[in-house]
Protein backbone atom coordinates (compact mmCIF):
# COMPACT_ATOMS: atom_id res chain seq x y z
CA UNK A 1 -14.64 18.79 -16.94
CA UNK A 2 -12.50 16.20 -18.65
CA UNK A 3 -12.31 12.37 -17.03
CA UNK A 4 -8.95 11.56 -16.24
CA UNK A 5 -8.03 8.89 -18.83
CA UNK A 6 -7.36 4.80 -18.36
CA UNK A 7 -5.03 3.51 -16.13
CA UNK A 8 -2.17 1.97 -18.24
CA UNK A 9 0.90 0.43 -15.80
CA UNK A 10 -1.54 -0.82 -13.38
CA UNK A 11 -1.18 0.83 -10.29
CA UNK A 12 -4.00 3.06 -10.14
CA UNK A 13 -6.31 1.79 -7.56
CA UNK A 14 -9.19 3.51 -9.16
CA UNK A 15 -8.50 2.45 -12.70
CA UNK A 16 -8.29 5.87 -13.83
CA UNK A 17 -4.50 7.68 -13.85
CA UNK A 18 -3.51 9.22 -10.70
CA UNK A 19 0.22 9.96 -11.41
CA UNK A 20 1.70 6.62 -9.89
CA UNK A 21 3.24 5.57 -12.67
CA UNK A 22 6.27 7.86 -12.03
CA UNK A 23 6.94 6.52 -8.75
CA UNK A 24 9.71 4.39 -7.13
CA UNK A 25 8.86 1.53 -5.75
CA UNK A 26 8.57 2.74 -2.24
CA UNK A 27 6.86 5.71 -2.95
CA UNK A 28 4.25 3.85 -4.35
CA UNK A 29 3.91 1.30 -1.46
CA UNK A 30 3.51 4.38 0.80
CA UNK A 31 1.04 5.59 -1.14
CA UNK A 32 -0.70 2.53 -1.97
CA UNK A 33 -0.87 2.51 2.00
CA UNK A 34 -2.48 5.33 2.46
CA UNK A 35 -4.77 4.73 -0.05
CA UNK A 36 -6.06 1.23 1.90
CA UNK A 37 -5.89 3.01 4.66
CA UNK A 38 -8.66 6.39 3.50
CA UNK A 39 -10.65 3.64 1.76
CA UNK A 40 -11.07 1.65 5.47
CA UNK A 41 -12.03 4.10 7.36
CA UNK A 42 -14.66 5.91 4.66
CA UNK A 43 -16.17 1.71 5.00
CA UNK A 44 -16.03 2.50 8.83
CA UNK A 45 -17.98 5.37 8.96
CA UNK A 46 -21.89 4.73 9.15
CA UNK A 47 -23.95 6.62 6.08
């Protein structure tokens, strides 16, 4: 399995290309969003 490659526009929150970079602006904002919002409750949930 091949690693997705570099990030280069900067709005991968990973660092790695997810697709954002063909996004509007509020698409990405939604996204970006959601993102924040997965990432806070995964630190929520005791290991």
């Amino acid at each position: 399995m091949s690693e997705a490659p570099a990030c280069g526009c900067g709005r991968s929150p990973t660092g790695k290309c997810v697709g954002w970079h063909k996004l509007t602006e509020e698409e990405f904002a939604a996204k970006k969003k959601a993102y924040e919002a997965r990432q806070a409750a995964k630190a929520d949930v005791p290991a």
